[in-house]
C-alpha atoms as a PDB file:
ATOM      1  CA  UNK A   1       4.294   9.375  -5.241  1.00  0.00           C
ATOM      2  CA  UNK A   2       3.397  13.214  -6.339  1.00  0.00           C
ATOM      3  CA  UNK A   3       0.756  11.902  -8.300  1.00  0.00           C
ATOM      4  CA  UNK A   4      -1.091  10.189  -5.357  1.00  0.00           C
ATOM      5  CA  UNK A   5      -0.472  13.432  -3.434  1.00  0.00           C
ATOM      6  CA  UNK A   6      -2.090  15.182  -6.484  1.00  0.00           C
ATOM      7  CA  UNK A   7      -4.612  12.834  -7.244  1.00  0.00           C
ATOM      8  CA  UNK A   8      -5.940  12.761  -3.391  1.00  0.00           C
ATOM      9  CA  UNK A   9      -5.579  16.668  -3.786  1.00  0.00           C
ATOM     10  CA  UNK A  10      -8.095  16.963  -6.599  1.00  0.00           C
ATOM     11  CA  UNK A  11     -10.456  14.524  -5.114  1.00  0.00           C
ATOM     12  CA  UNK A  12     -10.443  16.447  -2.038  1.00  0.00           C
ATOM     13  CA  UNK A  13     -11.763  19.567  -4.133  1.00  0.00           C
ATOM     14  CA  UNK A  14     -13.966  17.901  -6.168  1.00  0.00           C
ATOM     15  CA  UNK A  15     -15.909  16.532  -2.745  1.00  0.00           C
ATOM     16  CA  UNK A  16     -15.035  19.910  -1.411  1.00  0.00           C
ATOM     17  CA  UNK A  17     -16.895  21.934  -4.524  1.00  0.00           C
ATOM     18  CA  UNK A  18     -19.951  18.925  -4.490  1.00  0.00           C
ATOM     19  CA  UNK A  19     -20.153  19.940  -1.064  1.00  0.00           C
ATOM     20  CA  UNK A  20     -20.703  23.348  -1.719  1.00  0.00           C
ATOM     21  CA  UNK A  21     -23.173  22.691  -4.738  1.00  0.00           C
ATOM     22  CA  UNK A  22     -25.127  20.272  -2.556  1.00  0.00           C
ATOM     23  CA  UNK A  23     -25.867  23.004   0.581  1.00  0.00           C
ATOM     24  CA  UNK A  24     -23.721  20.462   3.056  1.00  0.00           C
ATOM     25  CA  UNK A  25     -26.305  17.644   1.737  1.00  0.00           C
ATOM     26  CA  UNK A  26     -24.600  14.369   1.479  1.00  0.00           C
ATOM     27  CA  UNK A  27     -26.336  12.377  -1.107  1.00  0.00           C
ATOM     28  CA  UNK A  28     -26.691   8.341  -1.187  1.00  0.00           C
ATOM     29  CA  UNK A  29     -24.756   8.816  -4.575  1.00  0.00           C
ATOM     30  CA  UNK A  30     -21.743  10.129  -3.266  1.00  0.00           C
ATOM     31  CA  UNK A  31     -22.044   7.770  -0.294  1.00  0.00           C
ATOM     32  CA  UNK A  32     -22.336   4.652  -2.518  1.00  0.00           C
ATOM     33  CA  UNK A  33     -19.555   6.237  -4.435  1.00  0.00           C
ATOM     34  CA  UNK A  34     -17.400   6.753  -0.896  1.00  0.00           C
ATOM     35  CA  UNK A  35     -18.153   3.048   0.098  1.00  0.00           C
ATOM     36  CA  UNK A  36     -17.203   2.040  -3.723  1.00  0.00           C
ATOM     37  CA  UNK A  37     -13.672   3.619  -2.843  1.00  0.00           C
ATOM     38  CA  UNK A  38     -13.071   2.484   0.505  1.00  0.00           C
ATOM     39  CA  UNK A  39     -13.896  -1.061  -0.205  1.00  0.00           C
ATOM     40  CA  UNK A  40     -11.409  -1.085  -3.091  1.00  0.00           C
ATOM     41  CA  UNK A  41      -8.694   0.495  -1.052  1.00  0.00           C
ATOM     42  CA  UNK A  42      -9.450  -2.164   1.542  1.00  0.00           C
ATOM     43  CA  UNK A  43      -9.003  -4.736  -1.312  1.00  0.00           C
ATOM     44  CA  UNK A  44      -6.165  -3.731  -2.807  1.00  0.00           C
ATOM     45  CA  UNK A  45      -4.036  -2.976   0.580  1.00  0.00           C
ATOM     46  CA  UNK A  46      -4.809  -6.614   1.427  1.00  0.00           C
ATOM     47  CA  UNK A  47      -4.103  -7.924  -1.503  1.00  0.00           C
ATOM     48  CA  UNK A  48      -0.369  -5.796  -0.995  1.00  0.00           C
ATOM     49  CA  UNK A  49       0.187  -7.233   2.272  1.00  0.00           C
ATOM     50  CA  UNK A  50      -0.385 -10.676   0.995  1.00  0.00           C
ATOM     51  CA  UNK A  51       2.206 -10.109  -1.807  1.00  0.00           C
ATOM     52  CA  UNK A  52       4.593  -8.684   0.181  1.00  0.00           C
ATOM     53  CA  UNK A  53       4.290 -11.721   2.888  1.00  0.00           C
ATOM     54  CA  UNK A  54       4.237 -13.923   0.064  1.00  0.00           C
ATOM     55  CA  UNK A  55       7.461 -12.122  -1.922  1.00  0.00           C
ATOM     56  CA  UNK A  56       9.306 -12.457   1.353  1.00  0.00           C
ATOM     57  CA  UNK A  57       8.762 -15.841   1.689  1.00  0.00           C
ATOM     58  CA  UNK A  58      10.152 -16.644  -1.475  1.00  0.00           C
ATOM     59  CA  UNK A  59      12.999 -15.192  -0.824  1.00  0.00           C
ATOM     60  CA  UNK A  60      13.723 -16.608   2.687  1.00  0.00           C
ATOM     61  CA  UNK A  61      13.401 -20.026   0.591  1.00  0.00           C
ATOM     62  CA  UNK A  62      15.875 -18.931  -2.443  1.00  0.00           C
ATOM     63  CA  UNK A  63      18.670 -18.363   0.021  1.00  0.00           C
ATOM     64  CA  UNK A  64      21.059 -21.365   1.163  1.00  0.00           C
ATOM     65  CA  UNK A  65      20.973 -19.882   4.753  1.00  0.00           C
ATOM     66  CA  UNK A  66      17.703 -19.091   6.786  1.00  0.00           C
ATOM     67  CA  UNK A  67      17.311 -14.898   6.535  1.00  0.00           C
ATOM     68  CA  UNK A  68      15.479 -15.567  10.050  1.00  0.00           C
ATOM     69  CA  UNK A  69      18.263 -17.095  11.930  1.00  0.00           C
ATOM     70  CA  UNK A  70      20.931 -15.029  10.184  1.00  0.00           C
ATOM     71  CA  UNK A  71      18.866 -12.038  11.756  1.00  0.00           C
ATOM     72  CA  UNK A  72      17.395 -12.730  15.070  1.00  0.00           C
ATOM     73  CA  UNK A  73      20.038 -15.554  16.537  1.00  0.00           C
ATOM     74  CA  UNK A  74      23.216 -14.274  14.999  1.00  0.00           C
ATOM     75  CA  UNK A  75      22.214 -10.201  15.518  1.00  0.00           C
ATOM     76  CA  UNK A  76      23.649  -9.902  11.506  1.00  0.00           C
ATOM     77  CA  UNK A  77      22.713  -6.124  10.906  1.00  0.00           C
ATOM     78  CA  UNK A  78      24.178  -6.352   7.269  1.00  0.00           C
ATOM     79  CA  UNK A  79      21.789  -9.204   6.461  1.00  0.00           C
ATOM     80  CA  UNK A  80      19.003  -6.975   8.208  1.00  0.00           C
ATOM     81  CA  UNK A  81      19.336  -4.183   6.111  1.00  0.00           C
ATOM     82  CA  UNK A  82      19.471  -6.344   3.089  1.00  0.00           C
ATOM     83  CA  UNK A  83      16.181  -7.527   3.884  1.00  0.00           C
ATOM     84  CA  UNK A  84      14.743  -4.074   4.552  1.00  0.00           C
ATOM     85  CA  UNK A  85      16.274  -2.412   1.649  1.00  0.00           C
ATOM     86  CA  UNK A  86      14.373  -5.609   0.063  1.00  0.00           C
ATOM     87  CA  UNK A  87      10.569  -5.135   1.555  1.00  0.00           C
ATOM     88  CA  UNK A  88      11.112  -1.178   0.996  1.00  0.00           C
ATOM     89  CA  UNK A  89      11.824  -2.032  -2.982  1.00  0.00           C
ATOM     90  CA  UNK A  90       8.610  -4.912  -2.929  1.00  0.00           C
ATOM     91  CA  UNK A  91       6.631  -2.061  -1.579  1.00  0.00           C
ATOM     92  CA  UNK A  92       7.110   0.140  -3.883  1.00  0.00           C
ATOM     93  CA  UNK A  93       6.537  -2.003  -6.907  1.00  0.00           C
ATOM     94  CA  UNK A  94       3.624  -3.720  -5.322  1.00  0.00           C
ATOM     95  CA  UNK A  95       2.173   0.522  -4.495  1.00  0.00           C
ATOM     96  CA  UNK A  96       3.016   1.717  -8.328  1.00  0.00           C
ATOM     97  CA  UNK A  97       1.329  -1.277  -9.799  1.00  0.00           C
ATOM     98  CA  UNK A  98      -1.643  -0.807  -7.319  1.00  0.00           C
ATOM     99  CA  UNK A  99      -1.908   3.131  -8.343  1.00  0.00           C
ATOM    100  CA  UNK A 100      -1.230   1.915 -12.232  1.00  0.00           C
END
């Protein structure tokens, strides 16, 4: 997580510092480039969402009891933390492999 912090950090100065070189000029190079990011962000937090929808399911259908029932009819808050103590750990596997 410090290393996104850092990493967003140092791209901030290096746009900050072209910014400065360039006279306030934004180029189509670092536009393209801009575009080139925010497409692949868009991409990749998709393709997290997806994987997280998709690791839930699979484990909604690996239980003998339905996770949905157990937490919406029956109010089970021990159940309901399980499962969010379960998305929280997805995410963060599914954001380190994302940020490599």
């Amino acid at each position: 997580m410090l290393n996104m912090f850092s990493g967003m950090l140092d791209s901030v100065s290096l746009v900050a510092a072209a910014d400065a070189a360039a006279g306030s000029v934004v180029s189509a190079g670092n536009l393209s480039l801009l575009l080139t990011h925010l497409l692949a962000a868009t991409v990749f937090a998709v393709l997290g969402i997806v994987v997280l929808f998709l690791a839930i399911l699979l484990m909604d259908k690996v239980t003998p009891f339905s996770i949905v029932k157990e937490v919406v009819e029956e109010h089970n808050q021990a159940m309901a933390t399980i499962v969010a103590a379960v998305v929280v750990g997805i995410s963060v596997i599914i954001a380190s492999a994302i940020l490599g």
